[in-house]
Protein backbone atom coordinates (compact mmCIF):
# COMPACT_ATOMS: atom_id res chain seq x y z
CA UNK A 1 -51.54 -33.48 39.81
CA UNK A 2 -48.22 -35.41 40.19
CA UNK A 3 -46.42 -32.35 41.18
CA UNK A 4 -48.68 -31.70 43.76
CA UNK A 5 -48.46 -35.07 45.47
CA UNK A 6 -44.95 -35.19 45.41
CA UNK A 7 -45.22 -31.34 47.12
CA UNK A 8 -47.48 -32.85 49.56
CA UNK A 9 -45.57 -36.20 50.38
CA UNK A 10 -41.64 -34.67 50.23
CA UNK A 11 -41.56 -30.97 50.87
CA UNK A 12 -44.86 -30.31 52.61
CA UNK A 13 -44.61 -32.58 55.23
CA UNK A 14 -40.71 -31.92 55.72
CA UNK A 15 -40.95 -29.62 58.59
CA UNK A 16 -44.19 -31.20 60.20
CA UNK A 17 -44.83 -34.06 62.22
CA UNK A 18 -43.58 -37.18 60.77
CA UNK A 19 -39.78 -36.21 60.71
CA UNK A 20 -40.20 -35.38 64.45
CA UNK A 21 -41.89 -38.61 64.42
CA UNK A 22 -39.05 -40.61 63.10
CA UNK A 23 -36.55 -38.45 65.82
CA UNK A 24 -38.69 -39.61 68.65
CA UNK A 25 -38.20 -43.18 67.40
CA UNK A 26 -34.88 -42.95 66.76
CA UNK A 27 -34.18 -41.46 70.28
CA UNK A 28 -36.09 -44.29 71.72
CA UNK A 29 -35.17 -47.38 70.03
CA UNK A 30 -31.43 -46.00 70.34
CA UNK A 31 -31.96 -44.96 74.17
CA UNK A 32 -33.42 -48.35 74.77
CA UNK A 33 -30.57 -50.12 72.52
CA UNK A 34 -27.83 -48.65 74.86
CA UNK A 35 -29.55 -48.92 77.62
CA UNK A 36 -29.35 -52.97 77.48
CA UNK A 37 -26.00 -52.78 77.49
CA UNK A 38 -25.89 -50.97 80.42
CA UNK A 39 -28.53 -53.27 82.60
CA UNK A 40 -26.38 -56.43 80.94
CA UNK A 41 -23.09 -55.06 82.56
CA UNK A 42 -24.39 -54.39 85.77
CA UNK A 43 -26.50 -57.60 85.91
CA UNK A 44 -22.69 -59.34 85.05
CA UNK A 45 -20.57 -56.90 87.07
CA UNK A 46 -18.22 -59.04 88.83
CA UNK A 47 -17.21 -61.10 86.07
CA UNK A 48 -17.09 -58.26 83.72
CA UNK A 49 -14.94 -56.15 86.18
CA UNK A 50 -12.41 -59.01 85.76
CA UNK A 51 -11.64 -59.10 81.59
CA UNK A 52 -12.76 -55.29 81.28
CA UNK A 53 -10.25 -53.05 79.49
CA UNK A 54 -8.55 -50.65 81.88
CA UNK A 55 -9.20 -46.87 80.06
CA UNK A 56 -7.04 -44.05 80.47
CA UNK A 57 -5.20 -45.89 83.46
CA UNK A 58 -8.23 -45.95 85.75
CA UNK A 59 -8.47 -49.68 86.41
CA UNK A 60 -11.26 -52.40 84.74
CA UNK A 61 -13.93 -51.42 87.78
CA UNK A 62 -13.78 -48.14 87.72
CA UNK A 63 -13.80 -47.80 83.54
CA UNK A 64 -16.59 -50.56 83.73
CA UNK A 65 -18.35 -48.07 86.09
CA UNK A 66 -17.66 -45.52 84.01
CA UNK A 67 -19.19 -47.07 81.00
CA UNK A 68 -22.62 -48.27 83.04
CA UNK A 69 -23.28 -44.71 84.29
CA UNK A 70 -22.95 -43.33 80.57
CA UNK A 71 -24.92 -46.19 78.83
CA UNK A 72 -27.55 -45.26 81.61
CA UNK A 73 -27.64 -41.90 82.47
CA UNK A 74 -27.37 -40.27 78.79
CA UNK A 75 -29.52 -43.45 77.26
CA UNK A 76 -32.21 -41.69 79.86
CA UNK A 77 -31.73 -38.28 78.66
CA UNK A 78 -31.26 -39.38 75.36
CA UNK A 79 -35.14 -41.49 75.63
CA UNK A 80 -36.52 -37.98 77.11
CA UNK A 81 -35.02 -36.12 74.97
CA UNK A 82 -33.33 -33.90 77.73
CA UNK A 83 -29.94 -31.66 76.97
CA UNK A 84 -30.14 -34.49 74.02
CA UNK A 85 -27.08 -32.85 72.09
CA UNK A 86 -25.00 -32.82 75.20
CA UNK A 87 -26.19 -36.41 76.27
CA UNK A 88 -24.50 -37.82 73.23
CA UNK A 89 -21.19 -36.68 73.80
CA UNK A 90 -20.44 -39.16 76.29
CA UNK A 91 -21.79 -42.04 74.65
CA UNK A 92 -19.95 -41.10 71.29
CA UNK A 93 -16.18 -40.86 73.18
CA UNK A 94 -17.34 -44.52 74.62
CA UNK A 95 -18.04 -45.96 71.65
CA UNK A 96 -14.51 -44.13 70.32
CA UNK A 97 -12.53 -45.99 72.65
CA UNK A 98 -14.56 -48.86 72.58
CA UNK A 99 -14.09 -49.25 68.84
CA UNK A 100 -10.24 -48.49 69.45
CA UNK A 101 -9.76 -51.30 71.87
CA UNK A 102 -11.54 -53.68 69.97
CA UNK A 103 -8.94 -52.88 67.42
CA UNK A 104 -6.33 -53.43 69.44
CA UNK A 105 -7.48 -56.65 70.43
CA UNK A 106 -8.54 -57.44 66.76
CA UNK A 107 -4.49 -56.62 65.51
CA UNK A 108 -3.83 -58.54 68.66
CA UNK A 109 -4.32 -61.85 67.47
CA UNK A 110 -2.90 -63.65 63.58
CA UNK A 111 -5.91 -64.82 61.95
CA UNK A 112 -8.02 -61.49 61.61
CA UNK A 113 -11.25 -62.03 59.50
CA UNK A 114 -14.04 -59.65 59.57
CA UNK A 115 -17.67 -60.77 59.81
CA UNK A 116 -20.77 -58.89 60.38
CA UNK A 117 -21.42 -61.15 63.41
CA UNK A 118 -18.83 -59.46 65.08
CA UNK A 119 -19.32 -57.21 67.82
CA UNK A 120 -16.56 -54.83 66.41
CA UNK A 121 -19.35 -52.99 64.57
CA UNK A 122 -21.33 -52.16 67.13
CA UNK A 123 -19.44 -49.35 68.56
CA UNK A 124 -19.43 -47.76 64.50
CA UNK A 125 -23.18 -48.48 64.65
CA UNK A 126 -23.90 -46.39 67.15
CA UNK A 127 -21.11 -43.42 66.68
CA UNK A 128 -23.73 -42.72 63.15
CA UNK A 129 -26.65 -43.07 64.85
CA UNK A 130 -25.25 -40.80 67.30
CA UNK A 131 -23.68 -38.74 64.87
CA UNK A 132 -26.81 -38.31 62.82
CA UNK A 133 -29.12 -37.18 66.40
CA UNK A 134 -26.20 -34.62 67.22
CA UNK A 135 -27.17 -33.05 63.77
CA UNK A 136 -30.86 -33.77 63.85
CA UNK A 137 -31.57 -32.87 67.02
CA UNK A 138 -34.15 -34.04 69.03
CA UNK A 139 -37.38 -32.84 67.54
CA UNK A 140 -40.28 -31.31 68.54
CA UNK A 141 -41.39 -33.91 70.90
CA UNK A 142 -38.66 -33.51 73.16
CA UNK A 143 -38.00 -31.92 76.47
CA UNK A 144 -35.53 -29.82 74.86
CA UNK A 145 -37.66 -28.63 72.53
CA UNK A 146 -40.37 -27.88 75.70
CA UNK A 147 -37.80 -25.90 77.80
CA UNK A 148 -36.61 -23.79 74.77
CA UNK A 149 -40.45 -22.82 73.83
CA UNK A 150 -41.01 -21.83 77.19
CA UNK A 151 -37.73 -19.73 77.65
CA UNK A 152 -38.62 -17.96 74.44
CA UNK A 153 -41.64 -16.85 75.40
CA UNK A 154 -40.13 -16.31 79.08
CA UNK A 155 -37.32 -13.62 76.88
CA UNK A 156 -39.96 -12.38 75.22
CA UNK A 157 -41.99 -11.17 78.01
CA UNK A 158 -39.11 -9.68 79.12
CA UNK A 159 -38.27 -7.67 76.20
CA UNK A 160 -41.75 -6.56 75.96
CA UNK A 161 -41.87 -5.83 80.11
CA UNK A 162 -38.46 -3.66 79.79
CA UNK A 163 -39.62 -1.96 76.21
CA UNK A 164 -42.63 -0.72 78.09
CA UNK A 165 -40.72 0.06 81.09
CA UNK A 166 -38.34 2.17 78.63
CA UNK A 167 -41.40 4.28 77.03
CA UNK A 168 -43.15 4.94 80.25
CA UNK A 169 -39.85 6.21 81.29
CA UNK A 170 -39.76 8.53 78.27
């Protein structure tokens, strides 16, 4: 009796709905988390542009940019679930240099305390959440996981088409 429940409530249900379920939510509530930041920085452009750290030489306005269209576009494909595992690659390198200039600034100054207020954990908050969907995946209910059923079958017509082709040619 007790084996079978904990069958039914761990192993059964490993593969099935809820952990594609708990994918979807963690898809959305991150998609919408790093969105924000993205609709904050453009809503506060101008001032932003002006205390921005200047990335790789390109200038506080055009890294600032830089960082808006990532927190946008791939928190989009990231909430759809579209070419998810490639949509977080840009979002981890952000928070990568994002967590390395906070550093910097961090070392910067004499008195350095650490508190969980701090921003400086944000950018290692997300790089495991991120890290953990790169693994994951997206799910089931995905657009990823749409495209890929219906190229499958799309191959698989197509090996069956040509197979026949090949015997009728025989």
């Amino acid at each position: 009796m007790v084996a079978k429940l904990i069958k039914r409530m761990f192993l059964y249900s490993a593969g099935l709905t809820f952990t594609n379920m708990a994918r979807l939510f963690m898809r959305l509530f991150t998609g919408v988390m790093f969105m924000q930041f993205g609709i904050r920085q453009i809503a506060h452009f101008n001032e932003l542009a002006l205390s921005f750290p200047s990335v790789f030489g390109l200038g506080a306005e055009v890294s600032l940019l830089v960082m808006i269209l990532i927190e946008i576009i791939c928190s989009t494909l990231i909430i759809l679930g579209l070419f998810t595992r490639f949509a977080i690659i840009p979002p981890m390198v952000s928070m990568v240099i994002a967590e390395c200039v906070l550093i910097q600034e961090l070392m910067a100054q004499t008195n350095v305390t650490f508190q969980s207020s701090q921003i400086i954990f944000l950018p290692i908050m997300f790089l495991g959440i991120f890290l953990f969907m790169m693994l994951a995946g997206p799910g089931k209910i995905s657009l990823d996981y749409i495209i890929s059923v219906n190229l499958t079958s799309i191959d698989e017509k197509g090996e069956a088409e040509a197979k026949e082709f090949e015997l009728e040619e025989s």
